[in-house]
Protein backbone atom coordinates (compact mmCIF):
# COMPACT_ATOMS: atom_id res chain seq x y z
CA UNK A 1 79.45 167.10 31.23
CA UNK A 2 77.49 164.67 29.40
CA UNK A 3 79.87 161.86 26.76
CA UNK A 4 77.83 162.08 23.63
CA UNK A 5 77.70 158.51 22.52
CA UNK A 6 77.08 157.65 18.82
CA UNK A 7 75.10 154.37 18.20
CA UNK A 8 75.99 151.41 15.94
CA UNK A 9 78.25 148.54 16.83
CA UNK A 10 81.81 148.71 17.76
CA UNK A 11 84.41 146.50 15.49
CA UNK A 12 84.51 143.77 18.28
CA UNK A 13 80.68 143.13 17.75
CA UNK A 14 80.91 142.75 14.05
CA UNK A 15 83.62 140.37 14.48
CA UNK A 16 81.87 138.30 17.01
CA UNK A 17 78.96 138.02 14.58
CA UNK A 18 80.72 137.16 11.39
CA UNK A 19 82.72 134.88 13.01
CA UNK A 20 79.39 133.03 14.42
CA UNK A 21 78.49 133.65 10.54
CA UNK A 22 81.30 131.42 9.35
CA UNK A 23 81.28 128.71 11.82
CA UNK A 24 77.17 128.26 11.11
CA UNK A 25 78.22 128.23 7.29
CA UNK A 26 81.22 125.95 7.81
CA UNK A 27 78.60 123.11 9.54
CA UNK A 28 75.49 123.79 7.26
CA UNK A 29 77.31 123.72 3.65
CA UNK A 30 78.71 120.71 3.96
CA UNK A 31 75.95 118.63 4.97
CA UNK A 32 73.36 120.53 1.89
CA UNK A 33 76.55 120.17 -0.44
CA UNK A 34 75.81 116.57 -0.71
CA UNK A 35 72.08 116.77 -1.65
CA UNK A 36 71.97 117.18 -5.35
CA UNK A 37 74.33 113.76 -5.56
CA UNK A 38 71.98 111.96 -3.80
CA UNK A 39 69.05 113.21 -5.63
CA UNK A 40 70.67 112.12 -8.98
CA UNK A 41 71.54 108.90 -7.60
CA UNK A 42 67.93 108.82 -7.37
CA UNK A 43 66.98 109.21 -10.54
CA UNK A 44 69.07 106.59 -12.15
CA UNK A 45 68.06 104.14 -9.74
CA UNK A 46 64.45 104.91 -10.51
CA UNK A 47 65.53 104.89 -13.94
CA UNK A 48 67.33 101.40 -13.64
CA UNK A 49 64.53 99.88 -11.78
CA UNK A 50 62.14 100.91 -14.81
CA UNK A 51 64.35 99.22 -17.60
CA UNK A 52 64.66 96.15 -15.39
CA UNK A 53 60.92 96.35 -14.97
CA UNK A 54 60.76 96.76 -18.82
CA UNK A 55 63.17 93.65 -19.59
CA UNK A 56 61.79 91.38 -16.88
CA UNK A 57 58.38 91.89 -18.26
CA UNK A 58 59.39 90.93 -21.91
CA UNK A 59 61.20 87.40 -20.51
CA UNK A 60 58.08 86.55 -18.88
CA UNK A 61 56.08 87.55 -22.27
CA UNK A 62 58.85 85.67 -24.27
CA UNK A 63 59.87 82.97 -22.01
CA UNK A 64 62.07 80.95 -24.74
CA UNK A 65 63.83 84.21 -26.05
CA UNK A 66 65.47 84.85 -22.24
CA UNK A 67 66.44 88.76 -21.86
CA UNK A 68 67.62 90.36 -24.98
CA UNK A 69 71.10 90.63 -26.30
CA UNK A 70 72.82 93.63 -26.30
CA UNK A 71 71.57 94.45 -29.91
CA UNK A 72 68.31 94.15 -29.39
CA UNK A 73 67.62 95.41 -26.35
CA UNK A 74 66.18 98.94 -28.06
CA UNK A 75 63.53 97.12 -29.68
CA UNK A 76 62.27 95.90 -26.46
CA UNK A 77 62.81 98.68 -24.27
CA UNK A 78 61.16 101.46 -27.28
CA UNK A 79 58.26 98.64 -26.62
CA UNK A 80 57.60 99.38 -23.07
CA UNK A 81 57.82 103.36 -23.92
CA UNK A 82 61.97 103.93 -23.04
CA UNK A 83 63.86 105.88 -25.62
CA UNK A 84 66.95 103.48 -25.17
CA UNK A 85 69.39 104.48 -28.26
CA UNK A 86 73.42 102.33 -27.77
CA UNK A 87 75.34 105.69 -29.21
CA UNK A 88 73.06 107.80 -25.80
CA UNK A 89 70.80 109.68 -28.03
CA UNK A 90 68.21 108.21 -25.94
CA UNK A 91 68.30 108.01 -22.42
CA UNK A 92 70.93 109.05 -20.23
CA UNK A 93 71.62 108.75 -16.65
CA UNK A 94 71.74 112.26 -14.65
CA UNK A 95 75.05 112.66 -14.95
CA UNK A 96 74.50 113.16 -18.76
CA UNK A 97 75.99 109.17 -20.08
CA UNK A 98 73.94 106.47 -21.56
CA UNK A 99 72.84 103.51 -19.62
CA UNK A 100 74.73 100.33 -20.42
CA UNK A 101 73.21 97.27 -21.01
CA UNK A 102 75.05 93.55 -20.02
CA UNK A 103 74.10 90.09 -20.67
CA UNK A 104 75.95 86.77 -20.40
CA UNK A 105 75.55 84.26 -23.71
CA UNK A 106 72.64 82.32 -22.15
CA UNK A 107 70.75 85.45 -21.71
CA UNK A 108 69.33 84.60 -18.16
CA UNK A 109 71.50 87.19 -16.51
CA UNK A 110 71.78 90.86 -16.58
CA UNK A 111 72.56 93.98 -15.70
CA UNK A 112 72.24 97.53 -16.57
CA UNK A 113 74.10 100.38 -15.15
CA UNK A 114 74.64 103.87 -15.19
CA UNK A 115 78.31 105.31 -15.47
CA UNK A 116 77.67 108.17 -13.58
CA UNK A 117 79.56 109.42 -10.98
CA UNK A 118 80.20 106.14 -9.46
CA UNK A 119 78.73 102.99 -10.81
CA UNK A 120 74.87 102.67 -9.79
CA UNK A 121 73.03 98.81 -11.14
CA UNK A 122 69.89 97.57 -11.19
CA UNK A 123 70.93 94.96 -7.96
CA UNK A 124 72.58 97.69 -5.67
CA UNK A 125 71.24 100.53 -4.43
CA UNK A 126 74.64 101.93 -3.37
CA UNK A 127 77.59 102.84 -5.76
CA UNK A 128 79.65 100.16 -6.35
CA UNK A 129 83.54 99.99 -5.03
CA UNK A 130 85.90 98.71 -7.35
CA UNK A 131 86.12 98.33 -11.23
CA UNK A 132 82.15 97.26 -12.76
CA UNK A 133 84.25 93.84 -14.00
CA UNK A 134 84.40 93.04 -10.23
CA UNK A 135 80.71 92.79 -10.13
CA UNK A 136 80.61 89.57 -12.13
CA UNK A 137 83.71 87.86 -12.11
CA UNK A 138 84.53 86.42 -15.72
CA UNK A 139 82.66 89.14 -17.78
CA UNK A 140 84.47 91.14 -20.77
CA UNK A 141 83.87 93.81 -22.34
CA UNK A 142 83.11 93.82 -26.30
CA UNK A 143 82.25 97.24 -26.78
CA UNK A 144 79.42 98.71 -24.78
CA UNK A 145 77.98 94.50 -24.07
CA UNK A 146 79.76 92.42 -21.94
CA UNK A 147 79.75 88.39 -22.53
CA UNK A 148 80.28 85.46 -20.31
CA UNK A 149 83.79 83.58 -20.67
CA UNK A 150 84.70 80.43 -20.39
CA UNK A 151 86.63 79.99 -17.45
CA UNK A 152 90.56 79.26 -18.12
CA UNK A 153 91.05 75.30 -18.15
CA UNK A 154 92.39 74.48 -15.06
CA UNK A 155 91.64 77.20 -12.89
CA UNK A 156 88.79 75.34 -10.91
CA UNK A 157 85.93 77.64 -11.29
């Protein structure tokens, strides 16, 4: 006598092959996870690199004015064709925050940065470790601008 066998896969199967399932998934997700970070990081270093552009072009039109201060830097940049607004009704950064804008008091430095989800600037291409004050030692804050101090008498630097 003939065992009638019924076709389909037995529970052992299934388990084999969700289990493979899982351990693909658990190696693939991770690595994919990351992508959308990376392609926002991106975008606000193309973003920074075009309002550098922007401000580096006016010094070199405007020699004696140096870069702008932190008031009039939406002049300049609505010039060159970015909506730059201080309260972020202009630009933002993909992670939905305004750029910030810093210059020292002699107006031959800056920076501009976006807040994101780690600090990105115009003169790294990585995020930056570490409070933004860390980047240049002996900057304030005054708002959303940041202005060179003195140095503490005494203190050598």
């Amino acid at each position: 006598m003939r065992v009638k066998r019924e076709s389909g896969f037995t529970l052992v199967e299934l388990l084999v092959v969700v289990l493979m399932i899982g351990i693909l998934g658990a190696l693939i997700v991770p690595k994919y996870a990351s992508q959308p970070e990376k392609a926002r990081a991106s975008v606000a270093q193309a973003d920074l690199k075009a309002i550098k552009a922007a401000l580096e072009i006016n010094k070199v039109e405007h020699p004696a004015d140096g870069f702008p201060a932190t008031d009039k830097v939406k002049t300049v940049l609505v010039e060159y064709g970015i909506d730059w607004t201080e309260d972020g009704d202009g630009i933002k950064d993909p992670w939905d925050k305004p750029y910030k804008y810093y210059v020292n008091t002699t107006k031959d430095r800056f920076v501009v940065a976006s807040t994101g989800s780690d600090w990105y600037v115009t003169e790294k291409k990585d995020p930056l470790t570490g409070t933004f004050g860390s980047l240049i030692d002996g900057w304030t804050g005054s708002s959303e601008s940041y202005v060179k101090t003195a140095a503490p008498a005494g203190s050598g630097s």
